[in-house]
N, C-alpha and C. Protein backbone atom coordinates (compact mmCIF):
# COMPACT_ATOMS: atom_id res chain seq x y z
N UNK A 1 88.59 77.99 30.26
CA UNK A 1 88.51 79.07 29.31
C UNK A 1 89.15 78.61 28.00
N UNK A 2 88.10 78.76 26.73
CA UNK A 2 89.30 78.26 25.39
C UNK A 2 89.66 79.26 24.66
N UNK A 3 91.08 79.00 23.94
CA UNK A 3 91.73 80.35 23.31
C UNK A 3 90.90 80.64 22.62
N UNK A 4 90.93 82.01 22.40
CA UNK A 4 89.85 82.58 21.04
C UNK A 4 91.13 81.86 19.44
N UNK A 5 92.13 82.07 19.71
CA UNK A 5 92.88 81.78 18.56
C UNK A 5 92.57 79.93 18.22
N UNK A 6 92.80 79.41 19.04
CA UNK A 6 93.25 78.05 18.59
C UNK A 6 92.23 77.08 19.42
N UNK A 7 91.17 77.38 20.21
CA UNK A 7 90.17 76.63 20.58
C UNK A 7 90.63 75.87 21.91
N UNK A 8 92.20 75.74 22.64
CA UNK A 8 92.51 75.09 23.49
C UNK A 8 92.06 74.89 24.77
N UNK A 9 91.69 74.33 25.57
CA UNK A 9 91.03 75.03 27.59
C UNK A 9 92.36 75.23 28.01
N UNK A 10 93.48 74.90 27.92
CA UNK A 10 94.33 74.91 29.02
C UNK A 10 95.23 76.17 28.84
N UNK A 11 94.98 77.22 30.02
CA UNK A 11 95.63 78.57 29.89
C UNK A 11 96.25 79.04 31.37
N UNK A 12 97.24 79.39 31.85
CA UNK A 12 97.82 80.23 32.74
C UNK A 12 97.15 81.67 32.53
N UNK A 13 97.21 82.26 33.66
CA UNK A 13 96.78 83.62 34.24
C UNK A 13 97.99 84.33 34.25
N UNK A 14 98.61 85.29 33.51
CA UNK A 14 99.88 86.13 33.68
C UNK A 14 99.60 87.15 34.59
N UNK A 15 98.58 88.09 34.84
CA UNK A 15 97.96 88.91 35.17
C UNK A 15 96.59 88.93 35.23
N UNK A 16 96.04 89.78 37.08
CA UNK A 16 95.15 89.79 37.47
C UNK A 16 95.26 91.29 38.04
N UNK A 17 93.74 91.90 37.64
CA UNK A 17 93.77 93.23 38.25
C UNK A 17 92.19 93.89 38.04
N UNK A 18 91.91 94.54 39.04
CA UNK A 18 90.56 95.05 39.82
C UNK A 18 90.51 96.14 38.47
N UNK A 19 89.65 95.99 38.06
CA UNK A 19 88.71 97.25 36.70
C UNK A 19 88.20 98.69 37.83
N UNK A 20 88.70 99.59 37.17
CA UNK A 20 88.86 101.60 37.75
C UNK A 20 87.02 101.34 38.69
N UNK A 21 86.68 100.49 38.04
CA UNK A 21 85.04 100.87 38.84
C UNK A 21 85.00 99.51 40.15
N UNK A 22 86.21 98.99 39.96
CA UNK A 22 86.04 97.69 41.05
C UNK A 22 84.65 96.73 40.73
N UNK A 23 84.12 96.92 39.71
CA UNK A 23 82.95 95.65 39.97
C UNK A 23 83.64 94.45 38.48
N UNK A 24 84.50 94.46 38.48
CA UNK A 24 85.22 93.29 37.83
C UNK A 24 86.64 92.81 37.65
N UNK A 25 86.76 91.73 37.47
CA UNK A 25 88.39 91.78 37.34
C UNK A 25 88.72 91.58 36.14
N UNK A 26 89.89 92.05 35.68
CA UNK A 26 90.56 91.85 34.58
C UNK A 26 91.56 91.12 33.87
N UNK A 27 91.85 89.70 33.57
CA UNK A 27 93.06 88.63 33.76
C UNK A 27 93.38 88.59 32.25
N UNK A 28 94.76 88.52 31.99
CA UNK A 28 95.53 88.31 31.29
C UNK A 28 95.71 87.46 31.27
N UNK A 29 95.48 86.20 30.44
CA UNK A 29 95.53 84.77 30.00
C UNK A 29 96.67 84.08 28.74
N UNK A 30 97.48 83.33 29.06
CA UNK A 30 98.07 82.51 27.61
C UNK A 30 97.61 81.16 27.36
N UNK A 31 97.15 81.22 26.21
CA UNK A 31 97.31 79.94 25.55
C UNK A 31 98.64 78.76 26.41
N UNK A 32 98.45 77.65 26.71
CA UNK A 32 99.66 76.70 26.87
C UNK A 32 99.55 75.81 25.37
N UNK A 33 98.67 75.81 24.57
CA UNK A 33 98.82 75.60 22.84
C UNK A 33 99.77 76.21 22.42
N UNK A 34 99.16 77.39 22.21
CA UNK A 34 100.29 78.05 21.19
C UNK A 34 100.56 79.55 21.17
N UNK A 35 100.52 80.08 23.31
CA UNK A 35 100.96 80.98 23.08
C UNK A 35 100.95 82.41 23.08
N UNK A 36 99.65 82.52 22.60
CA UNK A 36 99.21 83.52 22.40
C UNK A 36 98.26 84.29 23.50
N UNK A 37 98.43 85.61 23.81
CA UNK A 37 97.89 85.99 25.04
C UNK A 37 96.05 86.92 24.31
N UNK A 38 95.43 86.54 25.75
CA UNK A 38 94.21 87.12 25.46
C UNK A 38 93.07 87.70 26.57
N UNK A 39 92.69 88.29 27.20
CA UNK A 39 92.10 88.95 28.37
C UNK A 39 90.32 88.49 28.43
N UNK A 40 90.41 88.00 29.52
CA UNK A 40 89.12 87.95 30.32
C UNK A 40 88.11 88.60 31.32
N UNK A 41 87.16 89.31 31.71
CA UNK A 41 86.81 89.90 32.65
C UNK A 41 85.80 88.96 33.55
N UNK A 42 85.93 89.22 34.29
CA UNK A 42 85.15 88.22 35.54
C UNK A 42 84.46 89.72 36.37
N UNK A 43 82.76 89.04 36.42
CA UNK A 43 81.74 90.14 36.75
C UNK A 43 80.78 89.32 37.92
N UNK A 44 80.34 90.12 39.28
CA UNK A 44 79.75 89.40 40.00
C UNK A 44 78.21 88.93 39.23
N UNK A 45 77.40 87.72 39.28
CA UNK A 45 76.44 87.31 38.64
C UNK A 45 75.17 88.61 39.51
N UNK A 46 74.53 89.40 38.69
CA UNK A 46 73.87 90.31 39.27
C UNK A 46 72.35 90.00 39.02
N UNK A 47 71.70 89.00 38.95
CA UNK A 47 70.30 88.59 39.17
C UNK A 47 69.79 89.25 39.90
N UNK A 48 69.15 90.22 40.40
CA UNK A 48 68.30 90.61 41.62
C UNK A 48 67.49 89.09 41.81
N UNK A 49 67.03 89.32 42.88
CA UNK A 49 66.16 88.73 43.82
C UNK A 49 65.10 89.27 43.39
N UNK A 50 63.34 88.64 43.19
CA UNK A 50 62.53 89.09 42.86
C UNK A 50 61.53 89.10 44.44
N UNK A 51 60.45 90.33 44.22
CA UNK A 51 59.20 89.78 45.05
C UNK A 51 58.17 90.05 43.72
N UNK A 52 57.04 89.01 44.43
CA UNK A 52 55.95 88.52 43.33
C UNK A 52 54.70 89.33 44.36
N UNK A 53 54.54 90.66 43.83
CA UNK A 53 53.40 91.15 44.31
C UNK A 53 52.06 90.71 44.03
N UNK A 54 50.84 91.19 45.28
CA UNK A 54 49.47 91.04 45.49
C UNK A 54 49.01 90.64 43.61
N UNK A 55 48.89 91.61 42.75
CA UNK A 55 48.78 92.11 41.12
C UNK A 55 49.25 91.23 40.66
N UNK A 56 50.60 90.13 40.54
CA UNK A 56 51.32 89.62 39.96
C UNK A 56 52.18 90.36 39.10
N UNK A 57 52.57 91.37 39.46
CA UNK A 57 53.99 92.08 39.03
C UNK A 57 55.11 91.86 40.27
N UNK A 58 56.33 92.35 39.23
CA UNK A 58 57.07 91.45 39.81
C UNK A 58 58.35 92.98 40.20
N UNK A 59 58.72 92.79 41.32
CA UNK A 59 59.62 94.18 41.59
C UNK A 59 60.48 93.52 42.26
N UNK A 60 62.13 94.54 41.85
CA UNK A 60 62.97 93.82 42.63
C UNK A 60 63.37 93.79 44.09
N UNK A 61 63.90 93.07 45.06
CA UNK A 61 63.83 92.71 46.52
C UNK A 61 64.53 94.25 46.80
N UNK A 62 63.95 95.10 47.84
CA UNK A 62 64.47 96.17 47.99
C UNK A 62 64.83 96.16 49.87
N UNK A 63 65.69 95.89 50.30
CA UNK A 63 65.97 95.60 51.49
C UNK A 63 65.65 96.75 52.84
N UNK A 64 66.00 98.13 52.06
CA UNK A 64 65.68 99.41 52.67
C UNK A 64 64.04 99.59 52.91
N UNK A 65 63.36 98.90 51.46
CA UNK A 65 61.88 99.61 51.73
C UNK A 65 61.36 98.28 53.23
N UNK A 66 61.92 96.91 53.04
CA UNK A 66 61.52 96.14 54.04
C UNK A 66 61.70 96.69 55.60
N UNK A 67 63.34 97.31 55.57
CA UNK A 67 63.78 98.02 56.89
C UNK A 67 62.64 98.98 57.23
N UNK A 68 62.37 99.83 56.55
CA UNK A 68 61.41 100.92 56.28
C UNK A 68 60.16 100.99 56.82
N UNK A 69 59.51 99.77 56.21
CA UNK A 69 58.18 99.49 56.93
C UNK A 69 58.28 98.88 58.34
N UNK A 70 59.37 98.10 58.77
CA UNK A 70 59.57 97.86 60.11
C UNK A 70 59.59 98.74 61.03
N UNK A 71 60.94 99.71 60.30
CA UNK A 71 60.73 101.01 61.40
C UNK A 71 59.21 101.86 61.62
N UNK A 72 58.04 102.08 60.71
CA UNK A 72 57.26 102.73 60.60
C UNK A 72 56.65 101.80 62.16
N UNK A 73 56.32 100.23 62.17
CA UNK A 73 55.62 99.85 62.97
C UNK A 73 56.08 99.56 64.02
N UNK A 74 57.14 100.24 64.33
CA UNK A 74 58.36 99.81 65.39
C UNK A 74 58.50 101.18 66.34
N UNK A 75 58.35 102.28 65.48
CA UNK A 75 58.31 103.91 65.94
C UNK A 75 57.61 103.68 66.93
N UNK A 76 58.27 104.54 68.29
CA UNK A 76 57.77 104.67 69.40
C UNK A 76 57.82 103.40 70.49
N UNK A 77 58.69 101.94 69.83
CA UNK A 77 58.47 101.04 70.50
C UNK A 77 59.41 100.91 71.49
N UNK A 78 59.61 99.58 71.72
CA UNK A 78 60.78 99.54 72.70
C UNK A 78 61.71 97.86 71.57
N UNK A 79 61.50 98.30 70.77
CA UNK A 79 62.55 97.50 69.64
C UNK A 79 63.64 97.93 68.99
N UNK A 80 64.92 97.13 69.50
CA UNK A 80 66.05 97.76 69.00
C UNK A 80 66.39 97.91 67.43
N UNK A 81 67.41 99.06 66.88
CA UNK A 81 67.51 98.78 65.69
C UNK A 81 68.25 97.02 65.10
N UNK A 82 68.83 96.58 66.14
CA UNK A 82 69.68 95.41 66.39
C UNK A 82 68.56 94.30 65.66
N UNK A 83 67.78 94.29 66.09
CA UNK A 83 66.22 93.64 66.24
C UNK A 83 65.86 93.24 64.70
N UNK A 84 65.65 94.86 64.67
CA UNK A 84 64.92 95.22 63.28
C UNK A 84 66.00 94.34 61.79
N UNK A 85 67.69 95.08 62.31
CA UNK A 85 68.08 94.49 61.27
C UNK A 85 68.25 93.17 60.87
N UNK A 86 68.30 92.13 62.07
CA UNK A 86 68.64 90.71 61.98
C UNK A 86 67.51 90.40 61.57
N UNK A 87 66.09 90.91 61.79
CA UNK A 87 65.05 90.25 61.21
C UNK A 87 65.01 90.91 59.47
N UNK A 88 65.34 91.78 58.95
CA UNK A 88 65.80 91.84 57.77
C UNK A 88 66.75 91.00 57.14
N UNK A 89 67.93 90.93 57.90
CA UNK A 89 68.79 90.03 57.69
C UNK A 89 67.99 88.18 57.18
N UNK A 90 66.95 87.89 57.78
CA UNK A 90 66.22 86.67 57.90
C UNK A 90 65.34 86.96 56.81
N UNK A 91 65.08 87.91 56.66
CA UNK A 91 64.36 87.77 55.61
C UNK A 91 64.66 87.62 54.07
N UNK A 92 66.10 88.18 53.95
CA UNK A 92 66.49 88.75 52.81
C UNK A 92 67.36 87.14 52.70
N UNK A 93 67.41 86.65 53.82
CA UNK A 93 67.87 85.11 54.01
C UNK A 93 66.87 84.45 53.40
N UNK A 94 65.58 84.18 53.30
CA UNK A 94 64.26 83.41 53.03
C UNK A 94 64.28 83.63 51.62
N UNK A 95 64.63 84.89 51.31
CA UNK A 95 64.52 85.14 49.86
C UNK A 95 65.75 84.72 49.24
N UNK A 96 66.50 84.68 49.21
CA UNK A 96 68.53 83.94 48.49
C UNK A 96 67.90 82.43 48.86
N UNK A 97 67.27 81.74 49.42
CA UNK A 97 67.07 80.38 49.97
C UNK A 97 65.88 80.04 48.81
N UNK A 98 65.59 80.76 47.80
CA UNK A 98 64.52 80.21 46.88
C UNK A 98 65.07 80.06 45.39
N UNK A 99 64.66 78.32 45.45
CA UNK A 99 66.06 78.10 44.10
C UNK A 99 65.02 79.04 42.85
N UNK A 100 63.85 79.71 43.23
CA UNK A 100 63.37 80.66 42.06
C UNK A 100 63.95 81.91 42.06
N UNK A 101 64.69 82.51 42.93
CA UNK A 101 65.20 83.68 42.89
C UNK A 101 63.94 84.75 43.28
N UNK A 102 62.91 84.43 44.07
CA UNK A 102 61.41 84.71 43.83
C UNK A 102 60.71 84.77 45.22
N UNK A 103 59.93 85.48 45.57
CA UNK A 103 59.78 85.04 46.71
C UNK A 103 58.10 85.90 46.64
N UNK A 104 56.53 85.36 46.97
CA UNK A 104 55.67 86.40 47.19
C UNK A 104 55.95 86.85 48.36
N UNK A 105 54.77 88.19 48.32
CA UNK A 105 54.99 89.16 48.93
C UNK A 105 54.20 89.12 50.40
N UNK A 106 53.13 87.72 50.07
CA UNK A 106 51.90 87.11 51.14
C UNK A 106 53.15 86.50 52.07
N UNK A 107 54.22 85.47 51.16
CA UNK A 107 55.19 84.88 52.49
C UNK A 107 56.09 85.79 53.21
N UNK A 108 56.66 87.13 52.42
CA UNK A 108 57.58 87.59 53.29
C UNK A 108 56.69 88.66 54.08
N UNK A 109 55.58 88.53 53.90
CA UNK A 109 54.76 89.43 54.92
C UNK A 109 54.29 89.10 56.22
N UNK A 110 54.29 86.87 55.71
CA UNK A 110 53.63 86.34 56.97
C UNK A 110 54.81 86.24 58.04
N UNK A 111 56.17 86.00 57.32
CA UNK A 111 57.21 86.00 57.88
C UNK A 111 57.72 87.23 59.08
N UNK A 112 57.81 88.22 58.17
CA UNK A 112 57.91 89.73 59.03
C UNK A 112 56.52 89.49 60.18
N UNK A 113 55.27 89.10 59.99
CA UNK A 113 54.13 89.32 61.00
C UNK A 113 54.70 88.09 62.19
N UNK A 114 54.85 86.85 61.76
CA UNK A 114 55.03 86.11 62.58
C UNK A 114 56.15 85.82 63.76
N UNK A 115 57.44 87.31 63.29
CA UNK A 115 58.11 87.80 64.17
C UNK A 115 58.15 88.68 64.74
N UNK A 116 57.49 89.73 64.12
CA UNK A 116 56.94 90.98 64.92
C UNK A 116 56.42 90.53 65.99
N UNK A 117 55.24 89.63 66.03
CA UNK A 117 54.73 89.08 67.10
C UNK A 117 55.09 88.97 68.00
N UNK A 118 56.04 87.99 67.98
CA UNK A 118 57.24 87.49 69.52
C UNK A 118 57.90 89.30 69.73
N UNK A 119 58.01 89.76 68.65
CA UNK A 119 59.26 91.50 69.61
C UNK A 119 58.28 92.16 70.46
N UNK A 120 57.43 92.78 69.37
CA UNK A 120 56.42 93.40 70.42
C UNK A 120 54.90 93.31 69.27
N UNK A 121 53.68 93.09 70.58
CA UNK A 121 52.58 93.34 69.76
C UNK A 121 51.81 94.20 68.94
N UNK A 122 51.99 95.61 69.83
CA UNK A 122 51.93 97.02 68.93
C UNK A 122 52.39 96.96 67.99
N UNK A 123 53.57 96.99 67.44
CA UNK A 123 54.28 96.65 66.08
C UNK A 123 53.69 95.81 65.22
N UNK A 124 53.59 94.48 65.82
CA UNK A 124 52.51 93.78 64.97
C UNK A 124 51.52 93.85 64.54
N UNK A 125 50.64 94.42 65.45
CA UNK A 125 49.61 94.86 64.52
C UNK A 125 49.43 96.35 63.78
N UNK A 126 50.55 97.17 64.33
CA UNK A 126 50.38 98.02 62.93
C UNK A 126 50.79 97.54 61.69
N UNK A 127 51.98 97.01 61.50
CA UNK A 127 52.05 96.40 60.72
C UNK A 127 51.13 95.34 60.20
N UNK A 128 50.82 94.73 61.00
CA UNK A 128 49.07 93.85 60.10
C UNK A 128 48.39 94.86 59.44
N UNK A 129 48.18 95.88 59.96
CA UNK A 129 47.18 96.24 59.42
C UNK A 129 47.47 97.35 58.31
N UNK A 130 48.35 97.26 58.27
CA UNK A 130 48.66 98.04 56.97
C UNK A 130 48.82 96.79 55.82
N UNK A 131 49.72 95.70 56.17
CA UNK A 131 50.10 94.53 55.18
C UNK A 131 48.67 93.82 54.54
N UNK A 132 47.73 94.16 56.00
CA UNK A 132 46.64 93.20 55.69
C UNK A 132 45.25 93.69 55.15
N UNK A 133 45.62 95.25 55.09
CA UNK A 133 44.82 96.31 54.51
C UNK A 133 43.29 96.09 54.88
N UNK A 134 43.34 96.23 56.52
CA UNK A 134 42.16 96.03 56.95
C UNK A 134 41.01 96.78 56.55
N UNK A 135 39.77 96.74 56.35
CA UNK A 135 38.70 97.52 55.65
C UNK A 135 37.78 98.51 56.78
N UNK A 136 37.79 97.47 57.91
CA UNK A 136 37.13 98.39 59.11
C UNK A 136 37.57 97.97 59.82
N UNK A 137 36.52 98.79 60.86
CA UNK A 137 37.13 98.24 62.67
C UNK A 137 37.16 97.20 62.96
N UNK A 138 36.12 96.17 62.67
CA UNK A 138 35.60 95.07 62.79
C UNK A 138 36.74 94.05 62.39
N UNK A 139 37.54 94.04 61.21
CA UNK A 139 38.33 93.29 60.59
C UNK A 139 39.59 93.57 62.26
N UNK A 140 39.66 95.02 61.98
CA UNK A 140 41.15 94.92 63.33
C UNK A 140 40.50 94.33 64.15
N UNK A 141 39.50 94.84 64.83
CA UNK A 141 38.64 93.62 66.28
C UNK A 141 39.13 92.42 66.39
N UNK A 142 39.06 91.68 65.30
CA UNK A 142 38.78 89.92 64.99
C UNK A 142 40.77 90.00 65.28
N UNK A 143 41.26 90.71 64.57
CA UNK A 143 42.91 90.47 64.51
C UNK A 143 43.55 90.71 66.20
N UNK A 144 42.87 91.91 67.07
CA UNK A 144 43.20 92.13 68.40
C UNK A 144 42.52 90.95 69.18
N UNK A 145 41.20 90.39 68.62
CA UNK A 145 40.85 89.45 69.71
C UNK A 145 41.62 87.92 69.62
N UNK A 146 41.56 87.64 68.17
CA UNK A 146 42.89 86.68 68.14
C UNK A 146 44.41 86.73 68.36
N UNK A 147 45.08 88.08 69.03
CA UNK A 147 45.81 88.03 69.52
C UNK A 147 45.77 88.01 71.06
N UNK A 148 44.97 88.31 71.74
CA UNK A 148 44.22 88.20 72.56
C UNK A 148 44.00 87.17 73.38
N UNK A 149 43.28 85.99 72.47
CA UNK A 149 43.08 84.87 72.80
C UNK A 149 44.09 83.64 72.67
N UNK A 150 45.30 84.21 72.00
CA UNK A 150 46.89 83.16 72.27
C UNK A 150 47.48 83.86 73.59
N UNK A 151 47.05 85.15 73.47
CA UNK A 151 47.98 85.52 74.97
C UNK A 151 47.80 84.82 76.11
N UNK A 152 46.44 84.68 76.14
CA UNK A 152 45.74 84.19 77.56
C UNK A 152 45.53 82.88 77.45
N UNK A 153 45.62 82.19 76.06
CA UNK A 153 46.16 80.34 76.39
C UNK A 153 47.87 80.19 76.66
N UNK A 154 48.36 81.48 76.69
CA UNK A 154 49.72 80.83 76.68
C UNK A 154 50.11 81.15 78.23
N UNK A 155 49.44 82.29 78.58
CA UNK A 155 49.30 82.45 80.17
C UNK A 155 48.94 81.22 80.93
N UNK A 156 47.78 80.88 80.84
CA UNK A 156 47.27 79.43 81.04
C UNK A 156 47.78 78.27 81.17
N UNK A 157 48.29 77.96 80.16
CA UNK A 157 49.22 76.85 79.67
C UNK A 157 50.68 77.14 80.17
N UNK A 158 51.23 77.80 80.49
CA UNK A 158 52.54 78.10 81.35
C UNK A 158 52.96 79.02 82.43
């Protein structure tokens, strides 16, 4: 930190103390130049996290609306809330893990689908089919018969 008076870096901290709203601190600094005292605030870096929607607009990472849609395709299941949150937790992990601060909305969708999967399949495919904004029956068909057809190679195969 350099004095505002005399341009120096090298300063002692006399005082440190939490700001009435707690989202900063407040330090009391001296000059070891020449002395003179002068105050700093220290603020957490508040970047949101972006998602890069279908449109190419850009909205910020909202962790509740992700919880949200889980629970919608989860209602009635046999998936714990335990479940739900660690896979939020992973997700909101995938997104802090992007040196863009950025994340589309196609990856954290394939992400959420490709674990739904393993919890339960009902879930998964409601959720497909809302994420994947199926047009008809025919489109869900093709999505139930390809789930379908891993079940019964994995039966097979083990």
């Amino acid at each position: 930190m350099k004095c505002p008076y005399c341009g120096f870096a090298q300063d002692r901290v006399v005082d440190s103390r939490e700001s009435k709203e707690a989202d900063s601190i407040r330090r009391r600094r001296e000059c070891e130049r020449c002395n003179k005292r002068f105050t700093t605030y220290e603020r957490i870096d508040e970047i949101p996290y972006m998602v890069v929607k279908k449109d190419g607009r850009r909205e910020k990472f909202e962790r509740q609306k992700v919880l949200s849609g889980l629970l919608h395709a989860c209602e009635k299941r046999p998936v714990s809330a335990g479940k739900l949150e660690s896979l939020v937790d992973e997700t909101e992990s995938f997104l802090t893990e992007s040196p863009e601060r950025e994340r589309t909305t196609t990856e954290i969708g394939e992400l959420l689908m490709s674990r739904l999967k393993t919890l339960d399949t009902v879930a998964y495919i409601r959720f497909a089919s809302v994420y994947r904004d199926f047009k008809d029956v025919r489109e869900f068909k093709e999505e139930l018969e390809q789930l379908l057809t891993a079940k019964e190679a994995r039966k097979a195969g083990g």
